[in-house]
C-alpha atoms as a PDB file:
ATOM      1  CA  UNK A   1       2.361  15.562  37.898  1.00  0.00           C
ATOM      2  CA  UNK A   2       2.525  19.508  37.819  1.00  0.00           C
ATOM      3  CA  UNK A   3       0.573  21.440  36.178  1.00  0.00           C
ATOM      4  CA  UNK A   4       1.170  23.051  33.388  1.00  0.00           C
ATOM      5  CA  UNK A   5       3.122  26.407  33.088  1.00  0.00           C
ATOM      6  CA  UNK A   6       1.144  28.916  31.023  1.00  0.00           C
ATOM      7  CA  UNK A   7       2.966  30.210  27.601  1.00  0.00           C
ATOM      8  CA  UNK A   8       6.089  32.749  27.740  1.00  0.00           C
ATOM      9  CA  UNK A   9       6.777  35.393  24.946  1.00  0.00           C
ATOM     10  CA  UNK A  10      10.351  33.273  24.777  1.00  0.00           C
ATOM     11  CA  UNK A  11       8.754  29.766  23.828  1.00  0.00           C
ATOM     12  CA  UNK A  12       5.238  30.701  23.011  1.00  0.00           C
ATOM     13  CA  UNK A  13       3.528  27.134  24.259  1.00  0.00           C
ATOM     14  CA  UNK A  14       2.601  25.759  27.395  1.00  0.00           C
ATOM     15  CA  UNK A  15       5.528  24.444  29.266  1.00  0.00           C
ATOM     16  CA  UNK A  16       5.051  20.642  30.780  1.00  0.00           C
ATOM     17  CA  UNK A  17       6.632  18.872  32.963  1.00  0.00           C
ATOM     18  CA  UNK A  18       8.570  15.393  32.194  1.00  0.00           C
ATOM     19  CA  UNK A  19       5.944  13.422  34.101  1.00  0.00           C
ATOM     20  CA  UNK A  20       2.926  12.052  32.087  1.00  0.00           C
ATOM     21  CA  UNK A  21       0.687   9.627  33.476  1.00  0.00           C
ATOM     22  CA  UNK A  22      -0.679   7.771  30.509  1.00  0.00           C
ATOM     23  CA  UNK A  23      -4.792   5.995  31.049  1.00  0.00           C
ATOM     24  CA  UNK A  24      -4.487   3.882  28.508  1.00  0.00           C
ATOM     25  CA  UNK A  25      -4.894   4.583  24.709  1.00  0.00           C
ATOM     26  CA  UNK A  26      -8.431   3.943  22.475  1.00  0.00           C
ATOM     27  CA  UNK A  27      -8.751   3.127  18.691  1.00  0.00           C
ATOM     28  CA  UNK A  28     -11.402   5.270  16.804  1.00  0.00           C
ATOM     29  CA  UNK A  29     -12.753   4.178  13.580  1.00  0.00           C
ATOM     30  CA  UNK A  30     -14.212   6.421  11.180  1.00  0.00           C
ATOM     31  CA  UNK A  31     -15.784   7.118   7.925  1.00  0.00           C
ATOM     32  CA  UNK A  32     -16.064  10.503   6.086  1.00  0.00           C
ATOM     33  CA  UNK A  33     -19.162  10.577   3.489  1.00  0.00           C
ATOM     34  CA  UNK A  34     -18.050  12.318   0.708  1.00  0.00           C
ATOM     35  CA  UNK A  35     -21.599  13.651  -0.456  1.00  0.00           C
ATOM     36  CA  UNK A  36     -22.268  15.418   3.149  1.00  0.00           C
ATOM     37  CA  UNK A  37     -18.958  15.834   4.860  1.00  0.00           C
ATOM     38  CA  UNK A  38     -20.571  14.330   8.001  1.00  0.00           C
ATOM     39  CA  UNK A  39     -18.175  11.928   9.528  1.00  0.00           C
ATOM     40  CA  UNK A  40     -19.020   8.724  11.099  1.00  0.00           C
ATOM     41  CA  UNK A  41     -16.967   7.551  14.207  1.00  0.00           C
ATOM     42  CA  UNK A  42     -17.240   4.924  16.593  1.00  0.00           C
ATOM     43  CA  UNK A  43     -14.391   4.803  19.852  1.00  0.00           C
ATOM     44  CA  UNK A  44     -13.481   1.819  21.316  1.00  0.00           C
ATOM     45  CA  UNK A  45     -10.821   0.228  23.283  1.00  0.00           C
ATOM     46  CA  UNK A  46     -10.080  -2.090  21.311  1.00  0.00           C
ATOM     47  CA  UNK A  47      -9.686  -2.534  17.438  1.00  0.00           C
ATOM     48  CA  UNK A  48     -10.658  -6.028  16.060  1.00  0.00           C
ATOM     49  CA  UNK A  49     -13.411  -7.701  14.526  1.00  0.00           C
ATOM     50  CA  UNK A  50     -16.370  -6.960  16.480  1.00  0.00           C
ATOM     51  CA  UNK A  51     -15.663  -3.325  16.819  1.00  0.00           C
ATOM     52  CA  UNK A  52     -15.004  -3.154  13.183  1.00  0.00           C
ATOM     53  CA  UNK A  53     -18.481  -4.830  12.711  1.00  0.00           C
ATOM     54  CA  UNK A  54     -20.473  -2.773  15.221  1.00  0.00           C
ATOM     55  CA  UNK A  55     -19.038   0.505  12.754  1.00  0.00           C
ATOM     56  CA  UNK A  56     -20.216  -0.982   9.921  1.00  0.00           C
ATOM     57  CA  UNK A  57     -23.879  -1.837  11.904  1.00  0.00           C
ATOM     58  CA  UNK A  58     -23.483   1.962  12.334  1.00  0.00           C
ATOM     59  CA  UNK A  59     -22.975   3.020   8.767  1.00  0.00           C
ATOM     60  CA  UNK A  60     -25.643   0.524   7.923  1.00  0.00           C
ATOM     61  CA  UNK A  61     -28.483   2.113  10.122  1.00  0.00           C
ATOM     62  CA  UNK A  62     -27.274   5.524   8.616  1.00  0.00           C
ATOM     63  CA  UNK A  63     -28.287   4.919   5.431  1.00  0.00           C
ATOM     64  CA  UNK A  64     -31.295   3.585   2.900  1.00  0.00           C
ATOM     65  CA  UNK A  65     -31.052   0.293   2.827  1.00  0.00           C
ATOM     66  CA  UNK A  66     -31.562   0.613  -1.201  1.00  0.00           C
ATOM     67  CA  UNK A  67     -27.859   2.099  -0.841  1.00  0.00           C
ATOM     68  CA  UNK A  68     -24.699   0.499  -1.919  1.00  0.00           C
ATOM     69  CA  UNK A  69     -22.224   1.569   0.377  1.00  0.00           C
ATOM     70  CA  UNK A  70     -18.698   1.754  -0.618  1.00  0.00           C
ATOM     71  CA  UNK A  71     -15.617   2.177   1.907  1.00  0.00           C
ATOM     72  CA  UNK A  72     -12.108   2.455   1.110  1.00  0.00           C
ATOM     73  CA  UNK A  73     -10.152   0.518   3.512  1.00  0.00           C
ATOM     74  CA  UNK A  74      -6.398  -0.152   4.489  1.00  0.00           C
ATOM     75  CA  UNK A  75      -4.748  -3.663   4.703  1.00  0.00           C
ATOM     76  CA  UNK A  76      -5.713  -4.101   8.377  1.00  0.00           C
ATOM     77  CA  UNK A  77      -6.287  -7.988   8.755  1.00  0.00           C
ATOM     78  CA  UNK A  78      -9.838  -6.984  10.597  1.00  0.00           C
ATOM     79  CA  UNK A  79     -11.049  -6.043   7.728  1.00  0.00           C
ATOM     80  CA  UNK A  80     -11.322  -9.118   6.042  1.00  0.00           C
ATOM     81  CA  UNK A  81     -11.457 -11.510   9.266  1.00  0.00           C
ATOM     82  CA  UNK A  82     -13.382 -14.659   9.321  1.00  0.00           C
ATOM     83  CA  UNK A  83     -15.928 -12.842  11.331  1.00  0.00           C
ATOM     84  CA  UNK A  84     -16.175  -9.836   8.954  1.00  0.00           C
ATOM     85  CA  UNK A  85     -16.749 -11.625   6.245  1.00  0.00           C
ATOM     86  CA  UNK A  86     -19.337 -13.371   7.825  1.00  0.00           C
ATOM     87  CA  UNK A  87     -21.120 -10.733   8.592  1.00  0.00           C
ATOM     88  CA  UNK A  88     -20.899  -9.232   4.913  1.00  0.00           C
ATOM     89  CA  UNK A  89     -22.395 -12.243   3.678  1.00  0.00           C
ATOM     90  CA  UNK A  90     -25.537 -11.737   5.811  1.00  0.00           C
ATOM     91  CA  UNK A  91     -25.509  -8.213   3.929  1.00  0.00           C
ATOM     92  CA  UNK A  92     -25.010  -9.341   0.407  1.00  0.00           C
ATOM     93  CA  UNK A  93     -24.060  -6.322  -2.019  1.00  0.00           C
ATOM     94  CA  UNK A  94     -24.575  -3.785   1.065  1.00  0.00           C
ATOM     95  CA  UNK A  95     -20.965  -3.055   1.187  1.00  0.00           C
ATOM     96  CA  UNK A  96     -18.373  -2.552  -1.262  1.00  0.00           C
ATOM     97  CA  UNK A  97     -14.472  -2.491  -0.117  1.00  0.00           C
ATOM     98  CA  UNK A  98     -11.646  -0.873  -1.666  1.00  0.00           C
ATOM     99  CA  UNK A  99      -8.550  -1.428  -0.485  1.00  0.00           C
ATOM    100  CA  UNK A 100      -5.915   0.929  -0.627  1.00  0.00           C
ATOM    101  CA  UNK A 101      -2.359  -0.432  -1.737  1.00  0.00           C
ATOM    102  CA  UNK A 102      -0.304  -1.905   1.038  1.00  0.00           C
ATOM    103  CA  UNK A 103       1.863   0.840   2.527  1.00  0.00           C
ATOM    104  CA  UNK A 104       0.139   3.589   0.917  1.00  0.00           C
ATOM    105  CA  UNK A 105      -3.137   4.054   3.393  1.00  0.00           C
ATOM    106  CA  UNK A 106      -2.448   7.729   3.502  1.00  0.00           C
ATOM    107  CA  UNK A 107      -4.110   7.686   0.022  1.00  0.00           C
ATOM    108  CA  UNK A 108      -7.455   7.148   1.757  1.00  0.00           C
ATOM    109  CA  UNK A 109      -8.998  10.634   2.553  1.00  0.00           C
ATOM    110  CA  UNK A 110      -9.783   9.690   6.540  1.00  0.00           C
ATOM    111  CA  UNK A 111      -6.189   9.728   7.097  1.00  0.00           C
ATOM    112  CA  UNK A 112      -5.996  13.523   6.294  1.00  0.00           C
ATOM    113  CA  UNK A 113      -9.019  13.493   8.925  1.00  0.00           C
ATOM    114  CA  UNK A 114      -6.975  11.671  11.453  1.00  0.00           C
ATOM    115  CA  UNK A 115      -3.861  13.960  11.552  1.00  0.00           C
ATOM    116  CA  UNK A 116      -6.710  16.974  11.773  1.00  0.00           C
ATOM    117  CA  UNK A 117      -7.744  15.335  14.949  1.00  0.00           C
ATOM    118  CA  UNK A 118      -4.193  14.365  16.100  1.00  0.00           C
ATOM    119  CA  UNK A 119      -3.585  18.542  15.563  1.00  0.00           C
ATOM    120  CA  UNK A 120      -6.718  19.804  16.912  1.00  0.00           C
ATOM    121  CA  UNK A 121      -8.203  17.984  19.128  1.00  0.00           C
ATOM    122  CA  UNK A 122      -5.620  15.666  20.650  1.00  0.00           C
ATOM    123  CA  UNK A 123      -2.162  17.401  20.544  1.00  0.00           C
ATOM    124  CA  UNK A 124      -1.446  19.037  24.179  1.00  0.00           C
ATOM    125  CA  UNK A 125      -4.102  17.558  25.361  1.00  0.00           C
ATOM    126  CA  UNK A 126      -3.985  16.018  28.966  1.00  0.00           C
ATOM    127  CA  UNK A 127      -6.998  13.930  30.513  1.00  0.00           C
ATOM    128  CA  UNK A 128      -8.217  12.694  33.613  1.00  0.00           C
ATOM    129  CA  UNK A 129      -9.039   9.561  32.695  1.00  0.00           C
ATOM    130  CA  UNK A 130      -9.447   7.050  29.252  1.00  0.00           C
ATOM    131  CA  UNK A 131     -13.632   8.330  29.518  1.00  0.00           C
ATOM    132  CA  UNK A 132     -12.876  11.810  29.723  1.00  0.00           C
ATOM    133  CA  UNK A 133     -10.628  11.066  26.360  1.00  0.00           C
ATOM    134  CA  UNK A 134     -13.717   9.151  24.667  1.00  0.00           C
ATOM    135  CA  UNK A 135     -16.096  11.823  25.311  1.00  0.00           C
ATOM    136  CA  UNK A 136     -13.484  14.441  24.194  1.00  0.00           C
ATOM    137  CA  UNK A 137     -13.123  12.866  21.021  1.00  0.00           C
ATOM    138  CA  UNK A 138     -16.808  12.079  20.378  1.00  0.00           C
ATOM    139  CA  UNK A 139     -17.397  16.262  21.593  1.00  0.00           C
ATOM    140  CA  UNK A 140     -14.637  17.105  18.867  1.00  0.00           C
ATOM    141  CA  UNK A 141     -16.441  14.578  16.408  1.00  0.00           C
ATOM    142  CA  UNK A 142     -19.966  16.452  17.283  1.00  0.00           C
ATOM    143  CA  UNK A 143     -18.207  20.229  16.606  1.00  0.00           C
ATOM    144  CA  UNK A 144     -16.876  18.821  13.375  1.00  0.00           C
ATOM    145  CA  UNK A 145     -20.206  17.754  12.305  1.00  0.00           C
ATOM    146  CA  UNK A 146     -22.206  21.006  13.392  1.00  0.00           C
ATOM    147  CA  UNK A 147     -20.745  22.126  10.228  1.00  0.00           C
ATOM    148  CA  UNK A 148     -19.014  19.511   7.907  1.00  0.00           C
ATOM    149  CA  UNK A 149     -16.504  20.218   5.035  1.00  0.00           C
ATOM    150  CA  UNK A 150     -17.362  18.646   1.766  1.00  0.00           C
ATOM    151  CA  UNK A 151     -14.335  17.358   0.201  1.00  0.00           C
ATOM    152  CA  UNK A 152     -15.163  18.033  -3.806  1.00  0.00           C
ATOM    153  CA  UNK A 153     -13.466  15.031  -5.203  1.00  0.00           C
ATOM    154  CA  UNK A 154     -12.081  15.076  -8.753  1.00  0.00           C
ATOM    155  CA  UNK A 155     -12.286  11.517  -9.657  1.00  0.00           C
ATOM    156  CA  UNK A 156     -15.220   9.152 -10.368  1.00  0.00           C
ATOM    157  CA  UNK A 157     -15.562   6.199  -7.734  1.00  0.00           C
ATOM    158  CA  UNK A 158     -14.814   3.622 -11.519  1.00  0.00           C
ATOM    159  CA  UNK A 159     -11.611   5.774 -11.727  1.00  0.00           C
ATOM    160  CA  UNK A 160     -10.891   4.894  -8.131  1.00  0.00           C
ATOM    161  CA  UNK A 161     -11.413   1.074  -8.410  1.00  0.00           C
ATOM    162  CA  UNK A 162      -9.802   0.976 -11.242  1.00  0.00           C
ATOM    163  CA  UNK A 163      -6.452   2.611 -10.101  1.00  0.00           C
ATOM    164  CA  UNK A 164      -6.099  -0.094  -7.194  1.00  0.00           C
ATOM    165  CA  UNK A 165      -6.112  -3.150  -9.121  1.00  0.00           C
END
């Protein structure tokens, strides 16, 4: 792999060559809370059940447990596994789901949070190894937090509910 060629006034990027070795890829899930801005993330290799649960463990230790948390969710089939659901019903009336309509999760607010990341964090970005990826994204996580953006929502969490069924 060579390195990169610095910009030119012609093309105005980084040139690259063809060759890209590629470590592997990670899944991160994520929350946004809508009262703070702070965002909630947890990186993993993998994306099934039992990471899905250890983020929810995490949002769960975040907060009073007098809270009712509510998450709006895609369609993924982890999200309403055998194992998930088990481990909901060990947290009766913790959690509250929404799920957004099928082929419509860009409706869920964390998506616009994901392409941020894809733009800022991620896009040009070449790595060492899949840790040094991790910690970049957890760093990136930690800068967004320093100072989080409150998202002023216009609708009422009923209104919400209430437009997905």
């Amino acid at each position: 792999m060579a390195p990169d060629k610095p910009p030119t006034l012609k093309h105005g990027q980084m040139g690259r060559d063809y060759e890209y070795r590629r470590y592997g890829t990670v899944s991160l899930l994520a929350g946004i809370d809508l009262l703070n801005g702070q965002v909630t993330g947890l990186v993993r290799e993998t994306h099934n059940s039992e990471d899905f649960i250890d983020f929810l463990e995490k949002i769960d230790k975040k907060y009073d447990q007098d809270l009712k948390i509510h998450i709006i969710l895609d369609n993924h089939s982890v999200h309403t596994s055998k194992k998930v659901m088990a481990f909901l019903a060990k947290k009766p009336g913790r959690f509250n789901f929404t799920f957004t309509p099928k082929h419509a999760s860009w409706l869920n607010l964390i998506e616009s949070f994901f392409s941020k990341l894809a733009r800022q964090a991620l896009k040009h970005l070449r790595v060492s190894s899949k840790e040094a990826l991790i910690k970049h994204i957890y760093d990136w996580l930690d800068e967004i937090n320093a100072d989080p953006v409150v998202y002023r929502w216009r609708w009422r969490l009923e209104d919400i509910q209430s437009a997905f069924k």
